[in-house]
Protein backbone atom coordinates (compact mmCIF):
# COMPACT_ATOMS: atom_id res chain seq x y z
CA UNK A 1 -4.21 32.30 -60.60
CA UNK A 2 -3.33 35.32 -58.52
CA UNK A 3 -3.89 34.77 -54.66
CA UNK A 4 -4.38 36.78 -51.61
CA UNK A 5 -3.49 34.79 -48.97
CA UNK A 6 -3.35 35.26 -45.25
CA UNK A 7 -0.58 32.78 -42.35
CA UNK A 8 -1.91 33.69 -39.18
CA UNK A 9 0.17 32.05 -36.22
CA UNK A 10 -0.29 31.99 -32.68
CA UNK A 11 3.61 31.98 -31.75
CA UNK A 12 6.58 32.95 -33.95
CA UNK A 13 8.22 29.40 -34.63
CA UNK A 14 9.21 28.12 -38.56
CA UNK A 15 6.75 31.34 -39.87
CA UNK A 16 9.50 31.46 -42.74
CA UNK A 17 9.34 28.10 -43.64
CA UNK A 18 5.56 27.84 -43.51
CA UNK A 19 5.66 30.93 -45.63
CA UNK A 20 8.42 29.22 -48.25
CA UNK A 21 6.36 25.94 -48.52
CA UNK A 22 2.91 28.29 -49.15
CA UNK A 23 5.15 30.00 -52.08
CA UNK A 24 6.35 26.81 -53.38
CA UNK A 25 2.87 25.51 -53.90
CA UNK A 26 1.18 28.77 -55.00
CA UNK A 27 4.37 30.89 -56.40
CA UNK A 28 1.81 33.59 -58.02
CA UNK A 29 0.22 33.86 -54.24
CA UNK A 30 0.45 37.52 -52.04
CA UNK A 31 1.05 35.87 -48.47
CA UNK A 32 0.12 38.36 -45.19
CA UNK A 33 1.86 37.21 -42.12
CA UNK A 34 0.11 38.02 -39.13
CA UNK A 35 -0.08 36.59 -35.41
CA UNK A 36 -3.06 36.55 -33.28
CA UNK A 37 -1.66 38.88 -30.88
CA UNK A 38 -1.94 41.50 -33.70
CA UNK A 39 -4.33 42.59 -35.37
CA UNK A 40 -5.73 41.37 -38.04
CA UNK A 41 -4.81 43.16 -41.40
CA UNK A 42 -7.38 45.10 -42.89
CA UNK A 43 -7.16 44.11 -46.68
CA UNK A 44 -8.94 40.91 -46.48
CA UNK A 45 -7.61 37.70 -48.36
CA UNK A 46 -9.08 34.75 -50.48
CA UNK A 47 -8.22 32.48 -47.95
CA UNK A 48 -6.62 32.20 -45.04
CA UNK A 49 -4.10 29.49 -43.13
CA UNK A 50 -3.47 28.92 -39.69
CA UNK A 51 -1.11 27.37 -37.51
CA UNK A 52 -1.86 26.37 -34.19
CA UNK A 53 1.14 25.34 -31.42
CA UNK A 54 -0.65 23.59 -28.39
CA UNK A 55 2.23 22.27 -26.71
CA UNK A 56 2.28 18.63 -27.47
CA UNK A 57 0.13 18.88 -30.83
CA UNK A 58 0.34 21.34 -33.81
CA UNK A 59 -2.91 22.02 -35.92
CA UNK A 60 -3.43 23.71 -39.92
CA UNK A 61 -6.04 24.63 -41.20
CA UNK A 62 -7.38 26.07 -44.16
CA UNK A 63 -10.49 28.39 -44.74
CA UNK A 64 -11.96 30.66 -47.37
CA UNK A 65 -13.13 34.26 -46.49
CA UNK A 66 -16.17 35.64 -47.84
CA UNK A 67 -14.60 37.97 -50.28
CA UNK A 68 -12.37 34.58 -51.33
CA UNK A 69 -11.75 34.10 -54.98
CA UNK A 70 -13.45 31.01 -56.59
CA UNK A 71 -11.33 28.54 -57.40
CA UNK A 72 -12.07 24.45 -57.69
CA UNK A 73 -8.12 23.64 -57.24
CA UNK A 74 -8.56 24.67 -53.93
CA UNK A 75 -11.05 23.19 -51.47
CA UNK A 76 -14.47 24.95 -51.07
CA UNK A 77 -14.73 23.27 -47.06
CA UNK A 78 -12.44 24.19 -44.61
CA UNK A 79 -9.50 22.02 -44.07
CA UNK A 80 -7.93 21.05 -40.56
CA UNK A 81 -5.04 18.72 -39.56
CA UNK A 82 -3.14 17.92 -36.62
CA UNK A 83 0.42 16.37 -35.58
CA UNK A 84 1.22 15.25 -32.12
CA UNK A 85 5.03 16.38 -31.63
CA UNK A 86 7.43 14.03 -30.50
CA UNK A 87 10.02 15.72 -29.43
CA UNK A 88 8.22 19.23 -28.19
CA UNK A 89 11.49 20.33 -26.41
CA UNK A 90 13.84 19.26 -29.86
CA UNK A 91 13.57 22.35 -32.34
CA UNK A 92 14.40 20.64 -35.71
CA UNK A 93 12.39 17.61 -34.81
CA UNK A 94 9.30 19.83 -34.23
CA UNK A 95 10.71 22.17 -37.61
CA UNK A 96 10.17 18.84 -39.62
CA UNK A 97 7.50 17.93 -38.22
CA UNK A 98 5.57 21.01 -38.76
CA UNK A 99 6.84 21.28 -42.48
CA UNK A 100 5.76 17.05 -42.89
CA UNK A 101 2.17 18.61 -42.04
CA UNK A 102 1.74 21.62 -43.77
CA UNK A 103 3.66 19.85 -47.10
CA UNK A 104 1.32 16.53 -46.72
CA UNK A 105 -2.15 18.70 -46.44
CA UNK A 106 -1.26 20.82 -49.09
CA UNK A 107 -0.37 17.84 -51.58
CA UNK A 108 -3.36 16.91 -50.20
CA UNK A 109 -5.42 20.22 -51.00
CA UNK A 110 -3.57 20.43 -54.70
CA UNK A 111 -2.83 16.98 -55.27
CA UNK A 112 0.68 17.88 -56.44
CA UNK A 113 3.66 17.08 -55.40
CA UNK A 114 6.98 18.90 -55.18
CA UNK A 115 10.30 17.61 -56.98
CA UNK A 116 12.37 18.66 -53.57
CA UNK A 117 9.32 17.83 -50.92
CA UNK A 118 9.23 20.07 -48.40
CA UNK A 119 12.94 21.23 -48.36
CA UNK A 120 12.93 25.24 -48.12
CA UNK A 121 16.53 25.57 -47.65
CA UNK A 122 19.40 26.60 -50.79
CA UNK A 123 21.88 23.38 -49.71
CA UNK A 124 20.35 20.26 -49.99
CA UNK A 125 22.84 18.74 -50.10
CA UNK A 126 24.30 19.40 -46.68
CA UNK A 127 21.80 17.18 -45.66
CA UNK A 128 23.42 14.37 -47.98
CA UNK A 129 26.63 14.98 -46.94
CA UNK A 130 25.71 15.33 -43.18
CA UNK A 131 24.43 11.73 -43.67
CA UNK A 132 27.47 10.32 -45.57
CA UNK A 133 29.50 11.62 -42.45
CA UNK A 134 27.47 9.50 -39.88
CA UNK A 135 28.33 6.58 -42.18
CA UNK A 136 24.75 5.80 -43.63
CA UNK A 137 24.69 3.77 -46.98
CA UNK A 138 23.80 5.23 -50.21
CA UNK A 139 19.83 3.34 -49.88
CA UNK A 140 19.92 4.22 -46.22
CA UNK A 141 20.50 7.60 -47.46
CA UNK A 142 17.85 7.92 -50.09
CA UNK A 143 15.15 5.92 -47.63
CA UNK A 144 15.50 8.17 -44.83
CA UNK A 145 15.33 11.65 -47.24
CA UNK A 146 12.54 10.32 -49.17
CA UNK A 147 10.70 9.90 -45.47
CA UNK A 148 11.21 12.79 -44.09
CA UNK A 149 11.45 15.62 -46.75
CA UNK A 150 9.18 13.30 -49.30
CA UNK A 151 11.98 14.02 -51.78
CA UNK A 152 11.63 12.45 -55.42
CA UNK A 153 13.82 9.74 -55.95
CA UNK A 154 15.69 11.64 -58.76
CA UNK A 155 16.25 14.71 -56.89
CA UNK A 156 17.62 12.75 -53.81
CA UNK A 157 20.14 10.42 -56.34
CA UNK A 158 21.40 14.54 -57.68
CA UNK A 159 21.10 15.50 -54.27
CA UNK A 160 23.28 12.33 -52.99
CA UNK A 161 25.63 11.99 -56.45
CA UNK A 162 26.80 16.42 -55.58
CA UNK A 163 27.23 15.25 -52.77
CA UNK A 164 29.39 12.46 -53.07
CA UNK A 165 31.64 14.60 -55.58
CA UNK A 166 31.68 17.70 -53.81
CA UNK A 167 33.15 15.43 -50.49
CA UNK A 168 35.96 14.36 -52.56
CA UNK A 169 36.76 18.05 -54.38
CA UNK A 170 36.77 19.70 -50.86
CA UNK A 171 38.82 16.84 -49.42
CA UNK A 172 41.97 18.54 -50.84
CA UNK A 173 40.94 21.98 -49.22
CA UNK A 174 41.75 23.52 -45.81
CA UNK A 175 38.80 23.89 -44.07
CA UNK A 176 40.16 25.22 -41.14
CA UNK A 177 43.04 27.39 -42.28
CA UNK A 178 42.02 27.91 -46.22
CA UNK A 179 39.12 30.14 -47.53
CA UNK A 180 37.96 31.43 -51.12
CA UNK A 181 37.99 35.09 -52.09
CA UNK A 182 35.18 36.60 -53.82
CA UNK A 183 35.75 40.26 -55.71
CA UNK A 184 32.45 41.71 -56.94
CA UNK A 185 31.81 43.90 -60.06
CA UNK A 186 28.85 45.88 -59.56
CA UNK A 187 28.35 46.88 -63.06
CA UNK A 188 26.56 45.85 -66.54
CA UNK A 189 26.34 47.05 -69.86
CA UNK A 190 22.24 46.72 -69.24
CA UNK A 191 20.13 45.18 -66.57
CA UNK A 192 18.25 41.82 -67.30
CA UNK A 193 14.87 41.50 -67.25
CA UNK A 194 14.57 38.56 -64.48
CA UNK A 195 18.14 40.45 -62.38
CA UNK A 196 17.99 41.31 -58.83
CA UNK A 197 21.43 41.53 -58.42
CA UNK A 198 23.60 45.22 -56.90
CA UNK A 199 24.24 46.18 -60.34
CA UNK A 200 24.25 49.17 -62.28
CA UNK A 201 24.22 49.91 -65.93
CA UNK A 202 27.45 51.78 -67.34
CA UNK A 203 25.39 54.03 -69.69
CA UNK A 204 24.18 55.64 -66.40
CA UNK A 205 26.92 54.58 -63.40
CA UNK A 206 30.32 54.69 -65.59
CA UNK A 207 31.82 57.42 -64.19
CA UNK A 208 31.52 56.24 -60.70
CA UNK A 209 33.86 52.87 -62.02
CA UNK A 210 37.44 53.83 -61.45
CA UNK A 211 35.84 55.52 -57.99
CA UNK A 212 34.40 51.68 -57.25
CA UNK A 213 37.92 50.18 -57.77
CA UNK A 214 39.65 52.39 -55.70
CA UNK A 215 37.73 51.52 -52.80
CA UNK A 216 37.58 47.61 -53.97
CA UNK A 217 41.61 48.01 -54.13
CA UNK A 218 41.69 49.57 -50.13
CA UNK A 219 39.13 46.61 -48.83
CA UNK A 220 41.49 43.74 -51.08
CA UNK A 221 44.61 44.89 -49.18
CA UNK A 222 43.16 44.95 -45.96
CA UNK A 223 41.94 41.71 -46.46
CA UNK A 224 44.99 40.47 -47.35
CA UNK A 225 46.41 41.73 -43.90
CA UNK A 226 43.88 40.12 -42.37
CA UNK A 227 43.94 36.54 -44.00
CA UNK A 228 47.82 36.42 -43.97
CA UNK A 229 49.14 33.10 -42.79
CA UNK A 230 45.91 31.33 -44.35
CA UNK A 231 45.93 29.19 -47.39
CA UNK A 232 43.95 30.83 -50.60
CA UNK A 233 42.09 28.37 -52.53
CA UNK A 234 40.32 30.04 -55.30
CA UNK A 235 39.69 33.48 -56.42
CA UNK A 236 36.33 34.20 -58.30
CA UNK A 237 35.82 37.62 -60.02
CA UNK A 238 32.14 37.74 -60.46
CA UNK A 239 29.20 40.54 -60.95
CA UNK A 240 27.32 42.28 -62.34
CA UNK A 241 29.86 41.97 -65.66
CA UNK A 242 33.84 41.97 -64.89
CA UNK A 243 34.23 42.68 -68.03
CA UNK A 244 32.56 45.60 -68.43
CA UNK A 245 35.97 47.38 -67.00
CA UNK A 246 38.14 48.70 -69.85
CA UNK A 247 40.77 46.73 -70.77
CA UNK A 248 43.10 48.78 -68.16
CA UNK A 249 40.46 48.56 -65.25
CA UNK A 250 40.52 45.21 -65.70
CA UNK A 251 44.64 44.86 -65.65
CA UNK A 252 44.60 47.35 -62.54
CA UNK A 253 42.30 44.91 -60.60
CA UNK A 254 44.12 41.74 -61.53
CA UNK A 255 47.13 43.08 -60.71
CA UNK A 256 46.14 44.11 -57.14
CA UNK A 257 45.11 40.94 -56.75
CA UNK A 258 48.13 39.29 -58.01
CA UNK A 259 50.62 40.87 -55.85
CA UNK A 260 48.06 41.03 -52.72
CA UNK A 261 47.26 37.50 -52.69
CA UNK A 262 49.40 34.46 -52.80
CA UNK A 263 48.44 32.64 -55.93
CA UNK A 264 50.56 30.20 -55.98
CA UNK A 265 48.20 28.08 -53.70
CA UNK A 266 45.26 28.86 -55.72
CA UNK A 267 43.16 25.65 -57.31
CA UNK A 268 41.01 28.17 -60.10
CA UNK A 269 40.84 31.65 -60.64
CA UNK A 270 37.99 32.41 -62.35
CA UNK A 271 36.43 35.89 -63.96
CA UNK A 272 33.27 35.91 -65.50
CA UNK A 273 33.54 36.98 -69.14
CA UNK A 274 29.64 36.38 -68.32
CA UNK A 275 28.17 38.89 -71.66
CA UNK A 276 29.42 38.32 -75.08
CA UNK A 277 28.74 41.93 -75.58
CA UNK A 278 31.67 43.00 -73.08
CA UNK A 279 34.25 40.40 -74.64
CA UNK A 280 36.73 41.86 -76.68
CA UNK A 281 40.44 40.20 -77.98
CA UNK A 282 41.99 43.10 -75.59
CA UNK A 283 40.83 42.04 -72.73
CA UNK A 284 40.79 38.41 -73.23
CA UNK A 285 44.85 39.32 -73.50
CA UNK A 286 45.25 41.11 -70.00
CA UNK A 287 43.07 37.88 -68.96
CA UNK A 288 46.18 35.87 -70.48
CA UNK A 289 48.78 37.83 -68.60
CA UNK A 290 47.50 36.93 -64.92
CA UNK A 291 46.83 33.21 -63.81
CA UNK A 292 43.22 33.15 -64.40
CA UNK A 293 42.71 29.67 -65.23
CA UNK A 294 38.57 29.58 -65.69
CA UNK A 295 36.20 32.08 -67.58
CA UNK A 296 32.42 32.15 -68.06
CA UNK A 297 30.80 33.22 -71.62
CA UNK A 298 27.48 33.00 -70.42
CA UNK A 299 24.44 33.35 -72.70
CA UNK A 300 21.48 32.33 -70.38
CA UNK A 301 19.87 31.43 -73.73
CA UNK A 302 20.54 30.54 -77.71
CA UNK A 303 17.10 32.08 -79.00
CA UNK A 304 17.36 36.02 -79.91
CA UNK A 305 14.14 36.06 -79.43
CA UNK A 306 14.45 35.44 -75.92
CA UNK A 307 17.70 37.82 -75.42
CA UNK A 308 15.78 40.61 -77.06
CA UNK A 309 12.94 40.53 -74.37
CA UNK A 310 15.18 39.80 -71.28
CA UNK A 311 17.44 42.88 -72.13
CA UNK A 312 20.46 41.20 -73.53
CA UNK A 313 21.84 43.50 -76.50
CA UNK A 314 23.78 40.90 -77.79
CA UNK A 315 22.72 38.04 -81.01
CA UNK A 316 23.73 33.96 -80.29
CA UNK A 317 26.12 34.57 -83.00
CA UNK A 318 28.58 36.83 -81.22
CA UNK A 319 28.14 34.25 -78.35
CA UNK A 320 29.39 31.95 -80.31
CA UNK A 321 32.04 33.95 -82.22
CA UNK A 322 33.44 35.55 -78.57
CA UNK A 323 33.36 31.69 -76.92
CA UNK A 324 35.47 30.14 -79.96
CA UNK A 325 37.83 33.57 -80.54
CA UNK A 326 38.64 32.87 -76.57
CA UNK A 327 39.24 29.04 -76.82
CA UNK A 328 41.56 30.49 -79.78
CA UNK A 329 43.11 32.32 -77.33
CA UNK A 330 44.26 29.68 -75.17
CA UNK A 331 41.51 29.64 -72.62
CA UNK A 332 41.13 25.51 -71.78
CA UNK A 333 38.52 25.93 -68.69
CA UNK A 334 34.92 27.74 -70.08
CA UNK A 335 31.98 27.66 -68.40
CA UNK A 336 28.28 28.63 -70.22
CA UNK A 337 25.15 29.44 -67.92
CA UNK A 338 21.73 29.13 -69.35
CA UNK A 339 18.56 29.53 -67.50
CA UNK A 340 15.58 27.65 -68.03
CA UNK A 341 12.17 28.72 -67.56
CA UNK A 342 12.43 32.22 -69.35
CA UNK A 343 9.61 34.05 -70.90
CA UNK A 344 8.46 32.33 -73.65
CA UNK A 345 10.85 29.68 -73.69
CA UNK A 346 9.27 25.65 -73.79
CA UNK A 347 11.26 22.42 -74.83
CA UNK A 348 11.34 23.57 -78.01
CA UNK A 349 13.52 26.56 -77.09
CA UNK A 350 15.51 24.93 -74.67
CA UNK A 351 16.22 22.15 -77.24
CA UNK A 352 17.76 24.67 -79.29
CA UNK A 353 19.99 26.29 -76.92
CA UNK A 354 21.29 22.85 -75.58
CA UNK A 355 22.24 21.88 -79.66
CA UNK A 356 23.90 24.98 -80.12
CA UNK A 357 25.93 24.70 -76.98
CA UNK A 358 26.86 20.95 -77.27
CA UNK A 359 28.45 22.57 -80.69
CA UNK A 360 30.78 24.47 -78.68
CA UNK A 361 32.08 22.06 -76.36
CA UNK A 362 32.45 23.84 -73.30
CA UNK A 363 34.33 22.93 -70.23
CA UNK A 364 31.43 23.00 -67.75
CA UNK A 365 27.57 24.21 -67.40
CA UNK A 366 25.78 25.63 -65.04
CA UNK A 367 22.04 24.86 -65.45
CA UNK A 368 19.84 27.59 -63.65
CA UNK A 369 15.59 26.84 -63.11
CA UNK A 370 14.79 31.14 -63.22
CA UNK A 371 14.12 32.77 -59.88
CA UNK A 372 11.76 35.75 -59.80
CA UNK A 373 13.31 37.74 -56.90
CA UNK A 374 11.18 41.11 -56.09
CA UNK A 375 13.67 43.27 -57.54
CA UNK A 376 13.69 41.96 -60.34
CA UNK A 377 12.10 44.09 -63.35
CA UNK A 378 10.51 40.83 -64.71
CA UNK A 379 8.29 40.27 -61.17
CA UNK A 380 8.22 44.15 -60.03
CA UNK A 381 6.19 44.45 -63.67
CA UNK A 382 4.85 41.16 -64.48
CA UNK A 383 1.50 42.28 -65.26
CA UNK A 384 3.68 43.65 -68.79
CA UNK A 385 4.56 39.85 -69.30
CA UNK A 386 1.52 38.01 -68.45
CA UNK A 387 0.61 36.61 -72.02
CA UNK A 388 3.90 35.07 -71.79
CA UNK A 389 4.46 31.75 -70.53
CA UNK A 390 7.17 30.42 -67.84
CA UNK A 391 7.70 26.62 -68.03
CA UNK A 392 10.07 24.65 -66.47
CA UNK A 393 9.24 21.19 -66.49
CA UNK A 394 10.76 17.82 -65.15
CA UNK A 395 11.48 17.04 -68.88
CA UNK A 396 13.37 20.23 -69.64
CA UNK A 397 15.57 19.84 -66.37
CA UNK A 398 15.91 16.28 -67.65
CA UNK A 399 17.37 17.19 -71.43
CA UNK A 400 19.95 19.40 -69.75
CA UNK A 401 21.08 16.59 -67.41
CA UNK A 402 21.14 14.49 -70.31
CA UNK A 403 22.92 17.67 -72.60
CA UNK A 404 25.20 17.74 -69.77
CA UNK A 405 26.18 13.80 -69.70
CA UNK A 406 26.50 13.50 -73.75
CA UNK A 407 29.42 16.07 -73.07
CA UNK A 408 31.16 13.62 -70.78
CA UNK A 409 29.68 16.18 -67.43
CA UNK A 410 28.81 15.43 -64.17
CA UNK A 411 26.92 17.07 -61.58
CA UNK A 412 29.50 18.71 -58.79
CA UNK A 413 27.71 21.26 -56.82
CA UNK A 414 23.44 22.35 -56.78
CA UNK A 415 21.54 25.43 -54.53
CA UNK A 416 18.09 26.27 -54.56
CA UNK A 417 16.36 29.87 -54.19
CA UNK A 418 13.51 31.11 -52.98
CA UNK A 419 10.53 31.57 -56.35
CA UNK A 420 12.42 29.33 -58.73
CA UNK A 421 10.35 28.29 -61.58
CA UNK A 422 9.21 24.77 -61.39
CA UNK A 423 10.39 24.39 -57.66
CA UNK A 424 13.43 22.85 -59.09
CA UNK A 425 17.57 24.01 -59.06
CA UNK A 426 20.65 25.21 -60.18
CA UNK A 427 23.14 22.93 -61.04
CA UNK A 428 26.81 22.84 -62.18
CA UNK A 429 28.17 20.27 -64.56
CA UNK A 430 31.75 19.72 -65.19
């Protein structure tokens, strides 16, 4: 159900957390932020949440206005709770404290609970590896998470299992002296329904391409001046769609970055291939001729159905004929994104993509749960959409963990975004 809610607060501490946790429970809801020094907005809400600092204590509560939409999985009485702080003067202890009460009374309110708890932010597992650093043991670990962000037990053992792998992949990197470079690609051959991405579609931006690159090529040397005597440890070439440059574009960019950068000290260069639309034997070649050593042929799904509605003029063959004519090729290292929760799409749907890509054998897999960002065509017109359905369940998350593992992957690096379907992740698998 569609919600108008208002967050009134009477100082401006953790508002944006408050505000995540509301969206997390209620992702459909309109949320009004106001404080009590203002006043109050005009367009009056369902209901209406309040949080109270008083020092030592922190109240919520929870009341319905007059105009309030009827709903029994909310509850008709006003709600109120309250958490003596024990730390007052210790920000994050307070910041948890306040998201332990407003998670715990809206479980309460719903009676649902969330896969990640009360986490709002896109690492969690900084947290796990924050942990591992002060020496805790793996059940210390998963104890102490469980407690304080009421984290499922198998979100906290993917949480703590990144973790442990992405420790020992960064262990050969220089923090202090290394970095990555990241080269953007602004355009598309078509915008996707659920993108909110700085993209543009060539049908209507390609003249202003070669323009783009000339600029790009100006800001790559001057970074290069500026990160000389540093150690470059991977290069990713990402977008909108690299490979929507012509084949010559795309030669013209690698080369600038070949003789700009030092490459030799590079651990994977990657360029995402990304549509099957844009993939042609041409530029696969100029690929070839620079030291790219990782692509990405990414479909998001295997049902044309689906890739019809979401914008993507391209059928699952010609995903599969463009990922096996570039394993032809030579290319060792392919990745595949999917998303899951799409329009439409159940188990069913998802069962078919993950057959159809355990077929192919790629190198890794990056598992997406589908965040509706406000740009994005898919939320700015959802009313177009509403007969279709968005599920992403526990169980589909599950089959792509377990797609992942029958292909010999693990799990080596997860973030979270703000309106993902489910409240669930992204996840890579190599």
């Amino acid at each position: 159900m569609h919600y108008k809610f208002g967050l009134c607060l009477n100082e401006r501490k953790f508002e944006y957390d408050i505000y995540s946790l509301l969206k997390a429970f209620f992702p459909e809801a309109e949320i009004t932020i106001w404080y009590e020094d203002q006043k109050k907005p005009e367009d009056m809400p369902d209901a209406e949440f309040h949080i109270s600092y008083q020092g030592t204590s922190v109240g919520f509560t929870f009341g319905r206005t007059a105009s309030g939409a009827w709903d029994s999985a909310l509850p008709q009485a006003p709600w109120s709770a309250v958490v003596l702080l024990d730390d007052p003067a210790d920000r994050i202890s307070c910041k948890n404290q306040v998201k332990q009460l407003v998670y715990k009374s809206l479980r309460q309110m719903t009676g649902r609970d969330l896969p990640w708890g009360d986490l709002t932010g896109i690492r969690p597992t900084k947290i796990f590896s924050r942990l591992l650093e002060e020496g805790k043991t793996e059940g210390e670990i998963l104890a102490q998470t469980e407690k304080t962000y009421f984290i499922s037990k198998k979100k906290a053992a993917l949480a703590l299992e990144t973790a442990e792998r992405e420790r020992r992949i960064l262990a050969g990197m220089e923090a202090e002296n290394g970095y990555s470079l990241y080269v953007g690609i602004p355009f598309c051959p078509s915008i996707c329904l659920y993108c909110s991405f700085g993209s543009h579609p060539m049908n209507r931006f390609g003249g202003m391409v070669q323009e783009y690159l000339e600029a790009l090529f100006r800001e790559l040397r001057f970074i290069s001046g500026m990160m000389k005597g540093r150690r470059l440890d991977t290069v990713y070439v990402g977008g909108g769609t690299p490979t929507s440059l012509t084949p010559d574009q795309l030669r013209q960019l690698l080369s600038v970055l070949q003789e700009q950068f030092p490459m030799e000290t590079v651990r994977e260069f990657t360029v995402e291939a990304g549509r099957p639309d844009t993939i042609t034997e041409e530029k696969l070649e100029v690929l070839r001729e620079f030291p790219v050593s990782r692509i990405s042929v990414n479909p998001q799904t295997m049902n044309q159905k689906t890739l019809d509605l979401i914008g993507r003029r391209h059928t699952v063959e010609e995903t599969e004929e463009k990922f096996r004519l570039a394993r032809s090729m030579g290319f060792s290292n392919i990745n595949m994104d999917l998303i899951v929760g799409l329009p439409g799409e159940g188990q069913p749907e998802v069962e078919r993509t993950l057959s159809r890509i355990r077929s192919l054998e790629p190198d890794s897999l990056t598992v997406h749960a589908l965040a509706l960002k406000r740009a994005a065509r898919l939320n700015l017109f959802r009313e177009e959409y509403v007969p279709v359905s968005f599920e992403a369940s526990d169980a589909i998350m599950d089959r792509t963990a377990d797609c992942a593992g029958d292909m010999g992957m693990h799990p080596y690096y997860l973030y979270r975004q703000k309106n993902m379907a489910g409240n669930f992740e992204n996840v890579g698998y190599a």
